[in-house]
PDB file of N, CA and C in Angstrom:
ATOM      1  N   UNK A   1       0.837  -1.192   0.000  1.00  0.00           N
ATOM      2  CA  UNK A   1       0.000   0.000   0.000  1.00  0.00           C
ATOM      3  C   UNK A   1       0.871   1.241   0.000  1.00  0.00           C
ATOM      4  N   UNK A   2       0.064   2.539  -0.485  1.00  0.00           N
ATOM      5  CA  UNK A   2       1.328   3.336  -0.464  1.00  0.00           C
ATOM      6  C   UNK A   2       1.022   4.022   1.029  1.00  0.00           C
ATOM      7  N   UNK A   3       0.955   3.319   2.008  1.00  0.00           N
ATOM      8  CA  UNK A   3       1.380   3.808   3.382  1.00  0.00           C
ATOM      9  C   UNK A   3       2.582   2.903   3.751  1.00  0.00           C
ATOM     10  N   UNK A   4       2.904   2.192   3.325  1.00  0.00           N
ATOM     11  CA  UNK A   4       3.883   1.643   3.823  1.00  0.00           C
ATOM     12  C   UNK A   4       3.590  -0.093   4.811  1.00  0.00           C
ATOM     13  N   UNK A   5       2.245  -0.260   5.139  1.00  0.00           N
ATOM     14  CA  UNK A   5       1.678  -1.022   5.822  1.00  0.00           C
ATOM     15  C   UNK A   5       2.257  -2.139   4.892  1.00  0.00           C
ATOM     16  N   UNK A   6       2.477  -3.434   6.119  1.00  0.00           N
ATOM     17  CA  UNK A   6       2.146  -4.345   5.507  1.00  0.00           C
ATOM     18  C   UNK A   6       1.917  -5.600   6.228  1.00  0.00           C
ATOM     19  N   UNK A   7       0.567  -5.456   5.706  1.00  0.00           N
ATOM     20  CA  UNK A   7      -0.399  -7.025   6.690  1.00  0.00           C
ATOM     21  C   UNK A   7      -0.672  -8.170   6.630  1.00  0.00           C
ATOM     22  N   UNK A   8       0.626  -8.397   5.693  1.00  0.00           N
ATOM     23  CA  UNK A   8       0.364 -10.029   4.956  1.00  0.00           C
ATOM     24  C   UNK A   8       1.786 -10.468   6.015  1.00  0.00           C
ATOM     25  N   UNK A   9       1.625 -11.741   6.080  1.00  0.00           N
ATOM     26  CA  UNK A   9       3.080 -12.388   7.006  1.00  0.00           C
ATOM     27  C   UNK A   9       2.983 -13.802   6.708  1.00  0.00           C
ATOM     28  N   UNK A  10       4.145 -13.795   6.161  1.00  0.00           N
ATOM     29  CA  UNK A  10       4.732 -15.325   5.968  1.00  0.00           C
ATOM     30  C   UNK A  10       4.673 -16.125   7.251  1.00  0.00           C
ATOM     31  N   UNK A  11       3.448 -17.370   7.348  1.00  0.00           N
ATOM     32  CA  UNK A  11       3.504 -17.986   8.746  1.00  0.00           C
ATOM     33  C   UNK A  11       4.894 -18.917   8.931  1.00  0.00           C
ATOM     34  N   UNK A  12       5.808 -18.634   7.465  1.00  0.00           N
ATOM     35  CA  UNK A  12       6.970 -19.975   8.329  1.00  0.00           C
ATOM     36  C   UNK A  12       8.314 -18.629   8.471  1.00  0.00           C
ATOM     37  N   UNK A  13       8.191 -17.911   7.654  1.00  0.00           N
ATOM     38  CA  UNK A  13       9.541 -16.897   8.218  1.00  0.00           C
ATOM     39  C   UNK A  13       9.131 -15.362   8.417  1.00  0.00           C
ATOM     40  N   UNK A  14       7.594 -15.173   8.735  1.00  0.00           N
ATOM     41  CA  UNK A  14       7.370 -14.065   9.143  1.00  0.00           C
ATOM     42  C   UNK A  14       7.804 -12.576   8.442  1.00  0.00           C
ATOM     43  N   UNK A  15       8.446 -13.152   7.660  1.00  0.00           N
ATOM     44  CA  UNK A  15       8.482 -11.841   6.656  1.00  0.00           C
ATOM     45  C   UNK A  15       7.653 -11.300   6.152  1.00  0.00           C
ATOM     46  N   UNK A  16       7.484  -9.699   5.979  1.00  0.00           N
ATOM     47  CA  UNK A  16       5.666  -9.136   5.907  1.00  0.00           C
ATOM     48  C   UNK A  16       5.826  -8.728   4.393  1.00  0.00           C
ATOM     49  N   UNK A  17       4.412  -8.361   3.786  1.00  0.00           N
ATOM     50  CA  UNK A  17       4.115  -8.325   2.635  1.00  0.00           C
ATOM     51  C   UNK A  17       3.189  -7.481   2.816  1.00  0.00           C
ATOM     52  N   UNK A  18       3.370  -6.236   1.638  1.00  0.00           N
ATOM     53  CA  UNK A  18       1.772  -5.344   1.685  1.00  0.00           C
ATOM     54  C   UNK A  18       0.562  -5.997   0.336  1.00  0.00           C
ATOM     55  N   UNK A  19       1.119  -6.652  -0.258  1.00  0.00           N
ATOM     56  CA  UNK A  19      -0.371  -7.178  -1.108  1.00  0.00           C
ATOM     57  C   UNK A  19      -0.190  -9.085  -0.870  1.00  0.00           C
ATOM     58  N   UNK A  20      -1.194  -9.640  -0.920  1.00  0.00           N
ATOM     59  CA  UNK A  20      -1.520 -11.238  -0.989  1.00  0.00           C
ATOM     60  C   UNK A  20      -0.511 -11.899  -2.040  1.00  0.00           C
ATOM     61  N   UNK A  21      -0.914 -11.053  -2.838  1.00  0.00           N
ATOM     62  CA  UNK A  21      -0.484 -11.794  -4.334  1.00  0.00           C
ATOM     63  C   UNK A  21       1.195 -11.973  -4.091  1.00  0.00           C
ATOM     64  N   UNK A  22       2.376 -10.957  -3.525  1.00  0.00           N
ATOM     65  CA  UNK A  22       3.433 -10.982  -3.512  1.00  0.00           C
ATOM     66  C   UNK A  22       3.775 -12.106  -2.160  1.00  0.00           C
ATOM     67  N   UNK A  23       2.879 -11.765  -0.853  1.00  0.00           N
ATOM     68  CA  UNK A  23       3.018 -13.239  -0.211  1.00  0.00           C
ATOM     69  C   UNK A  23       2.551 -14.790  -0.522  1.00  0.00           C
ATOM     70  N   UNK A  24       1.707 -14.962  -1.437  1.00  0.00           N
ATOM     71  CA  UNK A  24       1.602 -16.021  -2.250  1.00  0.00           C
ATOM     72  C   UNK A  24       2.761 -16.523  -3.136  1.00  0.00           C
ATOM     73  N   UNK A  25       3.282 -15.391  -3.622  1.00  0.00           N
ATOM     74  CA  UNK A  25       4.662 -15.570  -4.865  1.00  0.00           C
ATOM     75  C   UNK A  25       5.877 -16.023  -3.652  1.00  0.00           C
ATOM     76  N   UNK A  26       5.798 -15.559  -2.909  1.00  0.00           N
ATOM     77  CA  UNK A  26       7.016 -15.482  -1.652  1.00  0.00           C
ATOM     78  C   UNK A  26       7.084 -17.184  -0.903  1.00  0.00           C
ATOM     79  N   UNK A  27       5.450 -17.367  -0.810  1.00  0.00           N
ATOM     80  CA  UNK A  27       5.303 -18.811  -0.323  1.00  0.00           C
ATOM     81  C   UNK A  27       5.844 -20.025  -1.171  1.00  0.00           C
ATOM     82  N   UNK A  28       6.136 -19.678  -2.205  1.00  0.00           N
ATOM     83  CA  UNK A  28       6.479 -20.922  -3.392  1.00  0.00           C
ATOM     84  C   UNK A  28       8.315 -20.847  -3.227  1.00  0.00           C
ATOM     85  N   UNK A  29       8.854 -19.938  -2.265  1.00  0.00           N
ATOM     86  CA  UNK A  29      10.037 -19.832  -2.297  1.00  0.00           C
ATOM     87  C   UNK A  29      10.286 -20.886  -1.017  1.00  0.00           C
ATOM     88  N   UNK A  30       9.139 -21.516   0.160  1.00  0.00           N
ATOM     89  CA  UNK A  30       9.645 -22.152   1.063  1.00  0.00           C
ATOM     90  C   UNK A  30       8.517 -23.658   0.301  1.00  0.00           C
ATOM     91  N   UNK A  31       7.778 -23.863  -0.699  1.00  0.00           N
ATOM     92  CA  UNK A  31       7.245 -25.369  -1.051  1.00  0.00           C
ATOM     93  C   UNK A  31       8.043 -25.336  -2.373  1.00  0.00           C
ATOM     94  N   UNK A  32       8.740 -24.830  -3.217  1.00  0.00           N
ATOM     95  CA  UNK A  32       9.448 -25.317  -4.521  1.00  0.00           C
ATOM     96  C   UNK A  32      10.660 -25.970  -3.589  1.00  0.00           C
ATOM     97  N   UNK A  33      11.012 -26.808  -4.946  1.00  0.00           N
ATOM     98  CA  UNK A  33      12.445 -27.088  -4.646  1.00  0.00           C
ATOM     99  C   UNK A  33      13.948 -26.355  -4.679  1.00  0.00           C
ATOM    100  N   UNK A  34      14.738 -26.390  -4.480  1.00  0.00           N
ATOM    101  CA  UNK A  34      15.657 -25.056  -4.661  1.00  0.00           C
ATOM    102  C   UNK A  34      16.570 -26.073  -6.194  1.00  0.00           C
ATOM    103  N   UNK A  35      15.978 -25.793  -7.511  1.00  0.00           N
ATOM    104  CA  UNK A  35      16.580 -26.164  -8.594  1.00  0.00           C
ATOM    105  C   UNK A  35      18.000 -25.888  -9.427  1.00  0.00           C
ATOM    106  N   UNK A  36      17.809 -24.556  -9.174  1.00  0.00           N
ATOM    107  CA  UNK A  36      19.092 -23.702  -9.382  1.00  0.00           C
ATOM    108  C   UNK A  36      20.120 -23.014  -8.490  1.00  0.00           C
ATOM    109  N   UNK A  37      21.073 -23.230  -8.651  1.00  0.00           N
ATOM    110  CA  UNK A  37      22.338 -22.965  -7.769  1.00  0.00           C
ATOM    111  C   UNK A  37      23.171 -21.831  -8.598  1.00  0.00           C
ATOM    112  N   UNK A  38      23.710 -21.596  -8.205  1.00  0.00           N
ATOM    113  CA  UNK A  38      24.890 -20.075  -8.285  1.00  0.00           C
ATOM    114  C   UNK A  38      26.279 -21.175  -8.259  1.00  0.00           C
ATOM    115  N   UNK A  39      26.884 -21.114  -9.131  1.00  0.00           N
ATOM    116  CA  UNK A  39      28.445 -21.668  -9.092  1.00  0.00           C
ATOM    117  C   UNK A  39      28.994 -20.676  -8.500  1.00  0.00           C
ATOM    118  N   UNK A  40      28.545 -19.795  -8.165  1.00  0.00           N
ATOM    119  CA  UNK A  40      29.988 -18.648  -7.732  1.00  0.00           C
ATOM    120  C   UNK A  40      29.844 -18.522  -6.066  1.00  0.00           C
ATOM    121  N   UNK A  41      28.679 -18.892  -5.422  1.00  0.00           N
ATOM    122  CA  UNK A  41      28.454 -18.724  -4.168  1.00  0.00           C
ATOM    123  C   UNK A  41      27.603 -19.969  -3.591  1.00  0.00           C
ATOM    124  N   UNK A  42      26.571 -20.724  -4.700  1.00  0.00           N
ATOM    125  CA  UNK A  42      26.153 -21.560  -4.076  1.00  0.00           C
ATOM    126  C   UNK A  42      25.140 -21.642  -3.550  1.00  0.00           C
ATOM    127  N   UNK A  43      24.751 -20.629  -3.355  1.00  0.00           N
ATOM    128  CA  UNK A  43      23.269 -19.907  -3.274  1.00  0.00           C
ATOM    129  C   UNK A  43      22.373 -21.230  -4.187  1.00  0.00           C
ATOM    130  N   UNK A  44      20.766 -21.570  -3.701  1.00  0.00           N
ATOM    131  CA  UNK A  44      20.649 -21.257  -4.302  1.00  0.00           C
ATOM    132  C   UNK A  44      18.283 -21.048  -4.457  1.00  0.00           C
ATOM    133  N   UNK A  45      17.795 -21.128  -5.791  1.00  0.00           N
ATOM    134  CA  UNK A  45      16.868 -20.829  -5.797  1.00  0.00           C
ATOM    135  C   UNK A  45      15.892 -21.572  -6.673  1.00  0.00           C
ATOM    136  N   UNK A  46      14.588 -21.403  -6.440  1.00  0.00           N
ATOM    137  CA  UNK A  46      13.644 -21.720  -6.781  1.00  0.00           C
ATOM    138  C   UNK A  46      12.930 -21.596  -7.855  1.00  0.00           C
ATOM    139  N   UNK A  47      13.197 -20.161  -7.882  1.00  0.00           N
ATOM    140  CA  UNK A  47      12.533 -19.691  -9.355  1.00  0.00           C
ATOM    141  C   UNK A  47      13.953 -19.005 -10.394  1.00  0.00           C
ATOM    142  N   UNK A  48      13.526 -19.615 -11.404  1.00  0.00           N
ATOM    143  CA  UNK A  48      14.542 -18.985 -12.811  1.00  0.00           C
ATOM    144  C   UNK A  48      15.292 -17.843 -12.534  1.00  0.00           C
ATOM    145  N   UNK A  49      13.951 -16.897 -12.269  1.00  0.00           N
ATOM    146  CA  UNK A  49      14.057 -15.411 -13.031  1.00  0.00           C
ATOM    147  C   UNK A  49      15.220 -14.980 -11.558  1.00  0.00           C
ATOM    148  N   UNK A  50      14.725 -15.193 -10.567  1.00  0.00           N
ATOM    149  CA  UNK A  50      15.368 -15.433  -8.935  1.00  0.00           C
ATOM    150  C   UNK A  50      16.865 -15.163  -9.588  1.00  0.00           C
ATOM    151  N   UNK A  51      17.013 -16.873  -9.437  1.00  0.00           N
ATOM    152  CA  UNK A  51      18.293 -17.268  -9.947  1.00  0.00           C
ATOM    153  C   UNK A  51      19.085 -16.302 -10.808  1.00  0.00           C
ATOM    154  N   UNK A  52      18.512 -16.248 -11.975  1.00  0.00           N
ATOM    155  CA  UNK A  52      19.267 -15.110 -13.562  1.00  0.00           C
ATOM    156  C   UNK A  52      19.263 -13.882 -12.489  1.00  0.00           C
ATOM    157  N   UNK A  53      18.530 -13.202 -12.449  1.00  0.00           N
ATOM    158  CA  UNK A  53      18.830 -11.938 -11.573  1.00  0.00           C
ATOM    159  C   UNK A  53      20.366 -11.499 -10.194  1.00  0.00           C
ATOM    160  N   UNK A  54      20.156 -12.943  -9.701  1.00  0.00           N
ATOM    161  CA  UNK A  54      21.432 -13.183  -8.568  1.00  0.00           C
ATOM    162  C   UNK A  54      22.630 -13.466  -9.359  1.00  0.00           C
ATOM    163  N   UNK A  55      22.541 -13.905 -10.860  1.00  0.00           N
ATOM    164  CA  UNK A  55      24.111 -14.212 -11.450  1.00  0.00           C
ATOM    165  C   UNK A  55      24.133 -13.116 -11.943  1.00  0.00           C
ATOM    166  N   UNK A  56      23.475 -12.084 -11.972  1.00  0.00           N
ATOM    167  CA  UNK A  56      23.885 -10.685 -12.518  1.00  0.00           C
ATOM    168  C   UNK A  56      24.494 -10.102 -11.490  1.00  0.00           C
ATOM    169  N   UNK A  57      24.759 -10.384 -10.332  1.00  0.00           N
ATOM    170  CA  UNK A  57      25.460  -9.467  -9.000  1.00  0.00           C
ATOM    171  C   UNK A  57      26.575 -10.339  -8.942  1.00  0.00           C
ATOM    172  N   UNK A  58      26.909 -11.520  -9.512  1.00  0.00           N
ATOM    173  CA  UNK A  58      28.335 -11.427  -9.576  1.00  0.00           C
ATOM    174  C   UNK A  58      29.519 -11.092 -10.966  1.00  0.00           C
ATOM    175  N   UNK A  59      28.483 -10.983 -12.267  1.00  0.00           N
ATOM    176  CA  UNK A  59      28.997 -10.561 -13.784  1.00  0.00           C
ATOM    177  C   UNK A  59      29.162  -9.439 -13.434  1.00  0.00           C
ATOM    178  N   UNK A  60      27.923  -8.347 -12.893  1.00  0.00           N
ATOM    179  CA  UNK A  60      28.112  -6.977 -13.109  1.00  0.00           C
ATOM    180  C   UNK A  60      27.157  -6.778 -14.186  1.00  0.00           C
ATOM    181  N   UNK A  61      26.460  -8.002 -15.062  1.00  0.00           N
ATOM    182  CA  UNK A  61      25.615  -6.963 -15.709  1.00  0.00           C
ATOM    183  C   UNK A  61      24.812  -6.232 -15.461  1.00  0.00           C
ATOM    184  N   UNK A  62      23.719  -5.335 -16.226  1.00  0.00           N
ATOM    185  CA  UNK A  62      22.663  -4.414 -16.289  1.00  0.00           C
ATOM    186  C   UNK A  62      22.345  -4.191 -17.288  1.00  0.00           C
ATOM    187  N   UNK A  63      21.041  -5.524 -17.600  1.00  0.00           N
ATOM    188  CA  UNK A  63      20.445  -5.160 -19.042  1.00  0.00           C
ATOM    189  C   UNK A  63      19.255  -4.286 -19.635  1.00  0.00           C
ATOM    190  N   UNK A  64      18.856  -3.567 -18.481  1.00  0.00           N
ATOM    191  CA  UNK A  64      18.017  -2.857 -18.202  1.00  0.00           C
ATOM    192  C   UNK A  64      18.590  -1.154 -18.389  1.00  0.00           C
ATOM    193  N   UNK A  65      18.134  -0.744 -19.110  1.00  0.00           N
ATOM    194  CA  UNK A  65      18.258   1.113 -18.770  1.00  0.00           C
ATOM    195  C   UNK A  65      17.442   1.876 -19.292  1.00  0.00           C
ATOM    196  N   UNK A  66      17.531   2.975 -18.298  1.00  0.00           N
ATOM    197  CA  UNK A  66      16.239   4.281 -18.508  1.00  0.00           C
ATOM    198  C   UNK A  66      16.534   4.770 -19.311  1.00  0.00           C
ATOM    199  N   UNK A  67      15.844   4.962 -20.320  1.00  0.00           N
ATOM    200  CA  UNK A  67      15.692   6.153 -21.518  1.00  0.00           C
ATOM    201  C   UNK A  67      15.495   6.737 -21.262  1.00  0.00           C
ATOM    202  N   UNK A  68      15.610   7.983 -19.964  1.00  0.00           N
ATOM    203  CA  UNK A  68      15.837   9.110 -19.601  1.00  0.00           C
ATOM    204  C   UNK A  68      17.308   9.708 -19.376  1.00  0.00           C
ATOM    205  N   UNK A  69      17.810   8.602 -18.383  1.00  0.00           N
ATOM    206  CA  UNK A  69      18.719   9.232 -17.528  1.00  0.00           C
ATOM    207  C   UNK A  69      20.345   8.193 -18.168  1.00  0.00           C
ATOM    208  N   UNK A  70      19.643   6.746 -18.565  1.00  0.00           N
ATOM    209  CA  UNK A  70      20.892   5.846 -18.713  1.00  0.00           C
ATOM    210  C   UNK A  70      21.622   5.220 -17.874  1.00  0.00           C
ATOM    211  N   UNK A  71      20.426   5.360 -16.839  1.00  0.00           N
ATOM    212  CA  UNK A  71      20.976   4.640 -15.474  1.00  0.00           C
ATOM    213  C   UNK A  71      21.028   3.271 -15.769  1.00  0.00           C
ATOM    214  N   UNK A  72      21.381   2.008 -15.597  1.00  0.00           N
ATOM    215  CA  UNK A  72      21.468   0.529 -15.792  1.00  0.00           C
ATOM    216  C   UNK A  72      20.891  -0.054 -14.377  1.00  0.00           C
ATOM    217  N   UNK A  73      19.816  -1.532 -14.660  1.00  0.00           N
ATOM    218  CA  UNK A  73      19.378  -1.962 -13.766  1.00  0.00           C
ATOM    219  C   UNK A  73      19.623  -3.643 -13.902  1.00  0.00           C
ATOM    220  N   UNK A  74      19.812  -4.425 -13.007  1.00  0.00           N
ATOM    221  CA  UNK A  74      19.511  -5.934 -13.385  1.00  0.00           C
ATOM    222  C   UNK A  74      18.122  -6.327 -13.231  1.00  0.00           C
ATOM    223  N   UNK A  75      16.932  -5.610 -12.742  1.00  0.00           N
ATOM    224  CA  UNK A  75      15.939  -6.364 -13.265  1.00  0.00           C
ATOM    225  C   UNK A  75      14.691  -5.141 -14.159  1.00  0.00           C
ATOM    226  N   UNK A  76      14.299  -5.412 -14.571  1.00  0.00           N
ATOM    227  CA  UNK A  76      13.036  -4.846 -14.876  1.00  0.00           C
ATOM    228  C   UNK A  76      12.507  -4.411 -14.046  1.00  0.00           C
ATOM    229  N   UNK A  77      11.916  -4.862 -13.104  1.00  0.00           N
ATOM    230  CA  UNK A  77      11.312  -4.047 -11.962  1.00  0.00           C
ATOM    231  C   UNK A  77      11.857  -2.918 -11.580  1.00  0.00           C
ATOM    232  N   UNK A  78      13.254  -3.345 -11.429  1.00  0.00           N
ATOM    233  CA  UNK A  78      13.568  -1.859 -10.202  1.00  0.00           C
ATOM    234  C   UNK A  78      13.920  -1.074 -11.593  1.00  0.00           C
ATOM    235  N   UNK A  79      14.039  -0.987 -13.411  1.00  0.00           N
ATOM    236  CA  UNK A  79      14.019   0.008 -13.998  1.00  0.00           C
ATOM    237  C   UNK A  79      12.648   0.880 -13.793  1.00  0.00           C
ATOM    238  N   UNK A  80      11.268  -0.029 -13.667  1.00  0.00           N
ATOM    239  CA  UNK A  80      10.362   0.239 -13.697  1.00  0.00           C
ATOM    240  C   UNK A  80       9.776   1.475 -12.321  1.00  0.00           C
ATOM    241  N   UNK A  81      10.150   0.625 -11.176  1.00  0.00           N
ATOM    242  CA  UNK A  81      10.579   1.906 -10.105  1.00  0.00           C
ATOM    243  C   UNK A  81      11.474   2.701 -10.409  1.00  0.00           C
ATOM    244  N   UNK A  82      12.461   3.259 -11.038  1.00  0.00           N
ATOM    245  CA  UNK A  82      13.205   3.859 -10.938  1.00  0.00           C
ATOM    246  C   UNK A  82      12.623   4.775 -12.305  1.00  0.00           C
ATOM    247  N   UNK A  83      12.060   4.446 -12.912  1.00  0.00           N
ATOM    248  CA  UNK A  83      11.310   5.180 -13.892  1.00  0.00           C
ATOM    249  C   UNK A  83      10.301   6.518 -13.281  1.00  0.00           C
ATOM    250  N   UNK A  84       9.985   5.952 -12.017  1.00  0.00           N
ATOM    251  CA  UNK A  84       9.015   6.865 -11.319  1.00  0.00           C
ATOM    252  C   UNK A  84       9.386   7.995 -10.905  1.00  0.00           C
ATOM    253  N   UNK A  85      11.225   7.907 -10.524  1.00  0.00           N
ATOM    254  CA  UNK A  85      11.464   9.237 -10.485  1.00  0.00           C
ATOM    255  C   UNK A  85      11.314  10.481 -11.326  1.00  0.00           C
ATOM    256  N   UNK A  86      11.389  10.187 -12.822  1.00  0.00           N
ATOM    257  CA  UNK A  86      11.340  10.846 -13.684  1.00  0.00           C
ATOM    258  C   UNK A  86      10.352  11.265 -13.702  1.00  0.00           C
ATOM    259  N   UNK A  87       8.791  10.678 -14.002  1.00  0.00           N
ATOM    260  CA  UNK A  87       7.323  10.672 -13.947  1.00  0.00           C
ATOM    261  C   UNK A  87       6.543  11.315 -12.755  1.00  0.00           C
ATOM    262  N   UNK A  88       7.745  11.417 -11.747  1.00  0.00           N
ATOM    263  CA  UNK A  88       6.848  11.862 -10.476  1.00  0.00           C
ATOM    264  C   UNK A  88       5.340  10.871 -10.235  1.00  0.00           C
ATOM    265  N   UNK A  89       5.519   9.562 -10.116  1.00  0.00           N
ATOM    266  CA  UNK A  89       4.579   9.239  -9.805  1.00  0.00           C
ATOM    267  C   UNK A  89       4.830   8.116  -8.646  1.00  0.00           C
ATOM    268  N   UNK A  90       4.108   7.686  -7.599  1.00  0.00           N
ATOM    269  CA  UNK A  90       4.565   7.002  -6.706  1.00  0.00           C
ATOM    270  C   UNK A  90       4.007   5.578  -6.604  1.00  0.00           C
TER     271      UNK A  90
END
C-alpha cells in the first residue's frame, strides 16, 4: 500500500508483505524445490528469473536502462521503479 503497511506475514519466516499476491509468490520460495544454484556462491533458488537476476550481481551486468537518464538496472522491476522518479509518480 502506499502507506507503507504491511499485513500479509509469511507464517513460516514471518516476513511481511503489503499485497496477498506478492506473499503467495514469496510462499512458493519455502514449497518449490531449490533447482538452481549459483556456481559462484552456491546460493541457491527456486525460481529462474530469482536465480538469472542473482548471477547478474556477480557478472556486473545491467540489461536494463532508462531512456531518460541511462541509469542501468539488473531487473526490470527496479528500472520500472526507478522510472518513477522521472514521472513523479509514486
Amino acid at each position: 500500500t502506499h502507506t507503507g503497511e504491511k499485513p500479509y506475514s509469511c507464517e513460516l519466516c514471518h516476513k511481511k508483505f503489503t499485497q496477498t499476491g506478492t506473499l503467495n509468490s514469496h510462499m512458493q520460495t519455502h514449497a518449490d524445490a531449490k533447482l538452481y544454484s549459483c556456481d559462484q556462491c552456491f546460493k541457491q533458488f527456486s525460481r529462474q528469473s530469482c536465480f538469472t537476476s542473482h548471477v547478474m550481481t556477480h557478472t556486473g551486468e545491467k540489461p536494463y536502462s532508462c531512456t531518460v537518464c541511462g541509469m542501468k538496472f539488473r531487473s526490470r522491476h527496479h528500472l520500472i521503479s526507478h522510472t518513477r522518479i522521472h514521472t513523479g509518480e509514486k
